[in-house]
C-alpha atoms as a PDB file:
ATOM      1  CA  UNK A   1       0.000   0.000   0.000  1.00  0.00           C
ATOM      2  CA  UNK A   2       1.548   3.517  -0.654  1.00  0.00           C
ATOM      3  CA  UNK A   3      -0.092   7.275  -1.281  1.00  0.00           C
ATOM      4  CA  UNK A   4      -2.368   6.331  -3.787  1.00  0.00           C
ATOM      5  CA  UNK A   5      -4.118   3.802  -1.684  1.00  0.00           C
ATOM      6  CA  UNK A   6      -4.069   6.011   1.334  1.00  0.00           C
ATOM      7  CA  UNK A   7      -5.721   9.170  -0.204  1.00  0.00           C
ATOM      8  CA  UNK A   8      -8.195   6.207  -1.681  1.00  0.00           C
ATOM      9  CA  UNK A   9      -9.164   4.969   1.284  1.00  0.00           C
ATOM     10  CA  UNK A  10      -9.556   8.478   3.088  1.00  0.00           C
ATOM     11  CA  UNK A  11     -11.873   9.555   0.722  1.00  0.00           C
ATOM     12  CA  UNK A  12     -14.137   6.521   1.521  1.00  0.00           C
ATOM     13  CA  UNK A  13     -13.604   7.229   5.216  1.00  0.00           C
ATOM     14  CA  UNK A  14     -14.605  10.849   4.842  1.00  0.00           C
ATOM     15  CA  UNK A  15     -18.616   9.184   4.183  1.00  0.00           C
ATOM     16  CA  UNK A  16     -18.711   7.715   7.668  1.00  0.00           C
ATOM     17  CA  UNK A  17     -19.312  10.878   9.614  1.00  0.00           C
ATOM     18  CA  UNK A  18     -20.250   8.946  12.375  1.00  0.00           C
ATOM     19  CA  UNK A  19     -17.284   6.993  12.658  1.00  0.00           C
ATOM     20  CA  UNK A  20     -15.838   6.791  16.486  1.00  0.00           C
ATOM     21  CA  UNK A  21     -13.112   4.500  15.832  1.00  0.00           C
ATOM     22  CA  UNK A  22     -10.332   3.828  13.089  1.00  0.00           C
ATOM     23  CA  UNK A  23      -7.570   1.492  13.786  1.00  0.00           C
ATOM     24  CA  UNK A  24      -5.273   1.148   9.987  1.00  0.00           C
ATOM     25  CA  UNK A  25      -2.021  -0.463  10.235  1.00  0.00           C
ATOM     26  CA  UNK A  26       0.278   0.744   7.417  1.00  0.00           C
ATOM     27  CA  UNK A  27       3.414  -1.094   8.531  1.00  0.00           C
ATOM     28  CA  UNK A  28       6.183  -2.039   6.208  1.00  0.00           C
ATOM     29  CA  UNK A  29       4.207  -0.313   3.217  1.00  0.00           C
ATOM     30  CA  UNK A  30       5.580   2.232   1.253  1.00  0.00           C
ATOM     31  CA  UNK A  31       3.126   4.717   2.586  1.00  0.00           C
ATOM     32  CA  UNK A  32       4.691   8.275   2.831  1.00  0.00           C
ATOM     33  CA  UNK A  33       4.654  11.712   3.695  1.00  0.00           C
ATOM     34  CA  UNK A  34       1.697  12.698   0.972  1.00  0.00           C
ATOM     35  CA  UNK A  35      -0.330   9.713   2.480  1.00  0.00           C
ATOM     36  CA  UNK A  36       0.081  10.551   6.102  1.00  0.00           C
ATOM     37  CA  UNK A  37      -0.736  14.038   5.664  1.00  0.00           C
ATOM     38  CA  UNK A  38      -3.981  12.967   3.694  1.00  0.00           C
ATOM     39  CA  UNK A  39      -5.120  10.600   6.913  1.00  0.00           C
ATOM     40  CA  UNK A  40      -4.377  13.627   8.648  1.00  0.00           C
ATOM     41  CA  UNK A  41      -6.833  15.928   6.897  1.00  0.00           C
ATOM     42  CA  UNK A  42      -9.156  13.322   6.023  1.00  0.00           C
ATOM     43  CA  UNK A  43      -9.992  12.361   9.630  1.00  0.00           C
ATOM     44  CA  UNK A  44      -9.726  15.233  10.443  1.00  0.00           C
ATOM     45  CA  UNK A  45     -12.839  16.175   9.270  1.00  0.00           C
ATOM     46  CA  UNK A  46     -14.689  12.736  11.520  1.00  0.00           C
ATOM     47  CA  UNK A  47     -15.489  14.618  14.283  1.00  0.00           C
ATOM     48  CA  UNK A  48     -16.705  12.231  16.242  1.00  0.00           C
ATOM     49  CA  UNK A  49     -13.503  10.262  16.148  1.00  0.00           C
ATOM     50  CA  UNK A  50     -13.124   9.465  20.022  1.00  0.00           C
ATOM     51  CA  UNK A  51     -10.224   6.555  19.269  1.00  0.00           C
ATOM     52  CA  UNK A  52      -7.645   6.548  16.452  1.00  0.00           C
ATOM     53  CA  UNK A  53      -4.588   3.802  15.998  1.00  0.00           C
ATOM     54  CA  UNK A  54      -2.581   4.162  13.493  1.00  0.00           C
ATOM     55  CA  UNK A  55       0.655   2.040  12.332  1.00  0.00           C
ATOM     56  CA  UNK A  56       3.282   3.268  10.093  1.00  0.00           C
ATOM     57  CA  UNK A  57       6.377   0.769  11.863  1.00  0.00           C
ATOM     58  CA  UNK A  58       9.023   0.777   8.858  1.00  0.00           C
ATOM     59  CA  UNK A  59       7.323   2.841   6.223  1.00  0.00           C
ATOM     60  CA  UNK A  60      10.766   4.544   5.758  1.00  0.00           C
ATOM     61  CA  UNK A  61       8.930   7.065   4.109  1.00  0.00           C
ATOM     62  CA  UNK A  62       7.445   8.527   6.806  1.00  0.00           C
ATOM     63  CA  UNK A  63       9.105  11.672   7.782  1.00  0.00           C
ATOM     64  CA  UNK A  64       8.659  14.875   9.515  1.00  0.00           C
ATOM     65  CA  UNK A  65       6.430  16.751   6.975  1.00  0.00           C
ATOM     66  CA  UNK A  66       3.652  13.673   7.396  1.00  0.00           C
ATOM     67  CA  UNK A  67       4.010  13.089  11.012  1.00  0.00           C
ATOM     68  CA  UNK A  68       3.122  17.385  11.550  1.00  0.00           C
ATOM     69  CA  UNK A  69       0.030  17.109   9.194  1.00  0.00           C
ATOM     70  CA  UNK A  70      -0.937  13.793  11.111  1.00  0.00           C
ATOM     71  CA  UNK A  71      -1.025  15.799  14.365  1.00  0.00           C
ATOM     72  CA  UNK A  72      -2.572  18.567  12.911  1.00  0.00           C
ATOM     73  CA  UNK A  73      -5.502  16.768  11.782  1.00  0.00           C
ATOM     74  CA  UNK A  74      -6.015  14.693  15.203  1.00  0.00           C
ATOM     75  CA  UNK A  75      -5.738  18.159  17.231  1.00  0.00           C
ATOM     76  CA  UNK A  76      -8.997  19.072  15.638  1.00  0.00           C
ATOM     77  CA  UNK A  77     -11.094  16.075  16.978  1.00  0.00           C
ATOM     78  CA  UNK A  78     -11.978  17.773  20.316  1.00  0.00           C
ATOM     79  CA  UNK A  79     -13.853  14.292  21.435  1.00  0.00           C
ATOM     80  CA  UNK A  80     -10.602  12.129  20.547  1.00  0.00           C
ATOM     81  CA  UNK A  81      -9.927  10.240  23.967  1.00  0.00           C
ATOM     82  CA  UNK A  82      -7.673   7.143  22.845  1.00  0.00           C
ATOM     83  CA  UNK A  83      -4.724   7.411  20.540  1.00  0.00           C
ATOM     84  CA  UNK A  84      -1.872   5.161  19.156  1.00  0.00           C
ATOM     85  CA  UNK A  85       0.261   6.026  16.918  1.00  0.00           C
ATOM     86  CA  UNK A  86       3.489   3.761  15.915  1.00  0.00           C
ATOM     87  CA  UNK A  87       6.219   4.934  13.965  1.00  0.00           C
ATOM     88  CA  UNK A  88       8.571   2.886  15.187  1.00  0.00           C
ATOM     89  CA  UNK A  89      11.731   2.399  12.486  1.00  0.00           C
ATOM     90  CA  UNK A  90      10.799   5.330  10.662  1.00  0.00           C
ATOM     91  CA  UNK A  91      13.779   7.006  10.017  1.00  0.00           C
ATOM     92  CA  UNK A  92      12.670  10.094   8.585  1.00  0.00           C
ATOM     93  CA  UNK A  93      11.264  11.071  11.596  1.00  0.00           C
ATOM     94  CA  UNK A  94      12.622  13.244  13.771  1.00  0.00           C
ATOM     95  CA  UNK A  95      12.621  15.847  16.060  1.00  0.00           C
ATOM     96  CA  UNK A  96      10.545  18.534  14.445  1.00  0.00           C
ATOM     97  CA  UNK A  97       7.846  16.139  13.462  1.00  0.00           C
ATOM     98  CA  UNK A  98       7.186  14.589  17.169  1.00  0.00           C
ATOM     99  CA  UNK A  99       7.602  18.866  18.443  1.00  0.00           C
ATOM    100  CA  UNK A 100       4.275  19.443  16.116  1.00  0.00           C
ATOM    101  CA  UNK A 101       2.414  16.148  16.763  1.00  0.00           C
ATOM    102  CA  UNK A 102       2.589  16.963  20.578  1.00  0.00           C
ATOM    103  CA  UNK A 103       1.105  20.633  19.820  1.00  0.00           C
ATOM    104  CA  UNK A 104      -1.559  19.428  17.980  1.00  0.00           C
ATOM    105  CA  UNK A 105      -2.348  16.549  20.525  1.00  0.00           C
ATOM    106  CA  UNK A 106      -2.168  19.147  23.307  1.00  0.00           C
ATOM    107  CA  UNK A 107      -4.802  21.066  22.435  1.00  0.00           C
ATOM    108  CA  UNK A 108      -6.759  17.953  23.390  1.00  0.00           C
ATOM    109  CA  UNK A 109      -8.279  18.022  26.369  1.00  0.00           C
ATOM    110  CA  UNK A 110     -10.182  15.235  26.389  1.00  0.00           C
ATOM    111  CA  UNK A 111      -7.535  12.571  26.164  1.00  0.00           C
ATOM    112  CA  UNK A 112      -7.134  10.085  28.338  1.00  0.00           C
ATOM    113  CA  UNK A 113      -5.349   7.493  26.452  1.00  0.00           C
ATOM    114  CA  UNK A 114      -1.433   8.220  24.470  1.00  0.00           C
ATOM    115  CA  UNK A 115       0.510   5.362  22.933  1.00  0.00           C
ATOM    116  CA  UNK A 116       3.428   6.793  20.917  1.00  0.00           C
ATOM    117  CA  UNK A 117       6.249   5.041  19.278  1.00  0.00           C
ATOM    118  CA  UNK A 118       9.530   6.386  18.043  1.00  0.00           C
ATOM    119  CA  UNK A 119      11.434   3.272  18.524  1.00  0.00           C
ATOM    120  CA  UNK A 120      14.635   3.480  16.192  1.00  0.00           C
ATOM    121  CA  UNK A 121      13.246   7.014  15.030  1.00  0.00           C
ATOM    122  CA  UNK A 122      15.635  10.048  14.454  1.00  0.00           C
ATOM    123  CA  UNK A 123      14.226  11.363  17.711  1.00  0.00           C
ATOM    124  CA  UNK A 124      16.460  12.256  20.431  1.00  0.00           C
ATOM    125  CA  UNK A 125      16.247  14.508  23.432  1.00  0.00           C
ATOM    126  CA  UNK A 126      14.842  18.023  22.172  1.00  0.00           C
ATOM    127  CA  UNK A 127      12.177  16.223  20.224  1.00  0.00           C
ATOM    128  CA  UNK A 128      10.861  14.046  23.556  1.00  0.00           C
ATOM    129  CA  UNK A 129      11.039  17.218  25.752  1.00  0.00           C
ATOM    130  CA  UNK A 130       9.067  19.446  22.652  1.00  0.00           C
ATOM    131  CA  UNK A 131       6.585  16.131  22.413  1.00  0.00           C
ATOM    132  CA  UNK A 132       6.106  16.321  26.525  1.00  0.00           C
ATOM    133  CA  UNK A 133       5.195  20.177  26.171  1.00  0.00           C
ATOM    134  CA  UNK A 134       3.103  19.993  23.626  1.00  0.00           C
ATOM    135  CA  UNK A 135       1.192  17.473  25.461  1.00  0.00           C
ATOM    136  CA  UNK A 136       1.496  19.371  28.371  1.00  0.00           C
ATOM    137  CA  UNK A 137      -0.303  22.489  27.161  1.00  0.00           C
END
Protein backbone atom coordinates (compact mmCIF):
# COMPACT_ATOMS: atom_id res chain seq x y z
CA UNK A 1 0.00 0.00 0.00
CA UNK A 2 1.55 3.52 -0.65
CA UNK A 3 -0.09 7.27 -1.28
CA UNK A 4 -2.37 6.33 -3.79
CA UNK A 5 -4.12 3.80 -1.68
CA UNK A 6 -4.07 6.01 1.33
CA UNK A 7 -5.72 9.17 -0.20
CA UNK A 8 -8.20 6.21 -1.68
CA UNK A 9 -9.16 4.97 1.28
CA UNK A 10 -9.56 8.48 3.09
CA UNK A 11 -11.87 9.56 0.72
CA UNK A 12 -14.14 6.52 1.52
CA UNK A 13 -13.60 7.23 5.22
CA UNK A 14 -14.61 10.85 4.84
CA UNK A 15 -18.62 9.18 4.18
CA UNK A 16 -18.71 7.71 7.67
CA UNK A 17 -19.31 10.88 9.61
CA UNK A 18 -20.25 8.95 12.38
CA UNK A 19 -17.28 6.99 12.66
CA UNK A 20 -15.84 6.79 16.49
CA UNK A 21 -13.11 4.50 15.83
CA UNK A 22 -10.33 3.83 13.09
CA UNK A 23 -7.57 1.49 13.79
CA UNK A 24 -5.27 1.15 9.99
CA UNK A 25 -2.02 -0.46 10.23
CA UNK A 26 0.28 0.74 7.42
CA UNK A 27 3.41 -1.09 8.53
CA UNK A 28 6.18 -2.04 6.21
CA UNK A 29 4.21 -0.31 3.22
CA UNK A 30 5.58 2.23 1.25
CA UNK A 31 3.13 4.72 2.59
CA UNK A 32 4.69 8.28 2.83
CA UNK A 33 4.65 11.71 3.70
CA UNK A 34 1.70 12.70 0.97
CA UNK A 35 -0.33 9.71 2.48
CA UNK A 36 0.08 10.55 6.10
CA UNK A 37 -0.74 14.04 5.66
CA UNK A 38 -3.98 12.97 3.69
CA UNK A 39 -5.12 10.60 6.91
CA UNK A 40 -4.38 13.63 8.65
CA UNK A 41 -6.83 15.93 6.90
CA UNK A 42 -9.16 13.32 6.02
CA UNK A 43 -9.99 12.36 9.63
CA UNK A 44 -9.73 15.23 10.44
CA UNK A 45 -12.84 16.17 9.27
CA UNK A 46 -14.69 12.74 11.52
CA UNK A 47 -15.49 14.62 14.28
CA UNK A 48 -16.70 12.23 16.24
CA UNK A 49 -13.50 10.26 16.15
CA UNK A 50 -13.12 9.46 20.02
CA UNK A 51 -10.22 6.56 19.27
CA UNK A 52 -7.64 6.55 16.45
CA UNK A 53 -4.59 3.80 16.00
CA UNK A 54 -2.58 4.16 13.49
CA UNK A 55 0.66 2.04 12.33
CA UNK A 56 3.28 3.27 10.09
CA UNK A 57 6.38 0.77 11.86
CA UNK A 58 9.02 0.78 8.86
CA UNK A 59 7.32 2.84 6.22
CA UNK A 60 10.77 4.54 5.76
CA UNK A 61 8.93 7.06 4.11
CA UNK A 62 7.45 8.53 6.81
CA UNK A 63 9.11 11.67 7.78
CA UNK A 64 8.66 14.88 9.51
CA UNK A 65 6.43 16.75 6.97
CA UNK A 66 3.65 13.67 7.40
CA UNK A 67 4.01 13.09 11.01
CA UNK A 68 3.12 17.39 11.55
CA UNK A 69 0.03 17.11 9.19
CA UNK A 70 -0.94 13.79 11.11
CA UNK A 71 -1.02 15.80 14.36
CA UNK A 72 -2.57 18.57 12.91
CA UNK A 73 -5.50 16.77 11.78
CA UNK A 74 -6.02 14.69 15.20
CA UNK A 75 -5.74 18.16 17.23
CA UNK A 76 -9.00 19.07 15.64
CA UNK A 77 -11.09 16.08 16.98
CA UNK A 78 -11.98 17.77 20.32
CA UNK A 79 -13.85 14.29 21.44
CA UNK A 80 -10.60 12.13 20.55
CA UNK A 81 -9.93 10.24 23.97
CA UNK A 82 -7.67 7.14 22.84
CA UNK A 83 -4.72 7.41 20.54
CA UNK A 84 -1.87 5.16 19.16
CA UNK A 85 0.26 6.03 16.92
CA UNK A 86 3.49 3.76 15.92
CA UNK A 87 6.22 4.93 13.97
CA UNK A 88 8.57 2.89 15.19
CA UNK A 89 11.73 2.40 12.49
CA UNK A 90 10.80 5.33 10.66
CA UNK A 91 13.78 7.01 10.02
CA UNK A 92 12.67 10.09 8.59
CA UNK A 93 11.26 11.07 11.60
CA UNK A 94 12.62 13.24 13.77
CA UNK A 95 12.62 15.85 16.06
CA UNK A 96 10.54 18.53 14.44
CA UNK A 97 7.85 16.14 13.46
CA UNK A 98 7.19 14.59 17.17
CA UNK A 99 7.60 18.87 18.44
CA UNK A 100 4.27 19.44 16.12
CA UNK A 101 2.41 16.15 16.76
CA UNK A 102 2.59 16.96 20.58
CA UNK A 103 1.11 20.63 19.82
CA UNK A 104 -1.56 19.43 17.98
CA UNK A 105 -2.35 16.55 20.53
CA UNK A 106 -2.17 19.15 23.31
CA UNK A 107 -4.80 21.07 22.43
CA UNK A 108 -6.76 17.95 23.39
CA UNK A 109 -8.28 18.02 26.37
CA UNK A 110 -10.18 15.23 26.39
CA UNK A 111 -7.53 12.57 26.16
CA UNK A 112 -7.13 10.08 28.34
CA UNK A 113 -5.35 7.49 26.45
CA UNK A 114 -1.43 8.22 24.47
CA UNK A 115 0.51 5.36 22.93
CA UNK A 116 3.43 6.79 20.92
CA UNK A 117 6.25 5.04 19.28
CA UNK A 118 9.53 6.39 18.04
CA UNK A 119 11.43 3.27 18.52
CA UNK A 120 14.63 3.48 16.19
CA UNK A 121 13.25 7.01 15.03
CA UNK A 122 15.64 10.05 14.45
CA UNK A 123 14.23 11.36 17.71
CA UNK A 124 16.46 12.26 20.43
CA UNK A 125 16.25 14.51 23.43
CA UNK A 126 14.84 18.02 22.17
CA UNK A 127 12.18 16.22 20.22
CA UNK A 128 10.86 14.05 23.56
CA UNK A 129 11.04 17.22 25.75
CA UNK A 130 9.07 19.45 22.65
CA UNK A 131 6.59 16.13 22.41
CA UNK A 132 6.11 16.32 26.53
CA UNK A 133 5.19 20.18 26.17
CA UNK A 134 3.10 19.99 23.63
CA UNK A 135 1.19 17.47 25.46
CA UNK A 136 1.50 19.37 28.37
CA UNK A 137 -0.30 22.49 27.16
Amino acid sequence: VGDVGVKALVEGLGSWKNLTNVALGFDRCEVGDVGVKALGEGLGSLKNLTNVDLGFACCQAVGDVGVKALGEGLGSLKNLTNVALNFNICQAVGDVGVKALGEGLGSLKNLTNVDLGFEACKVGDVGVKALGEGLGS
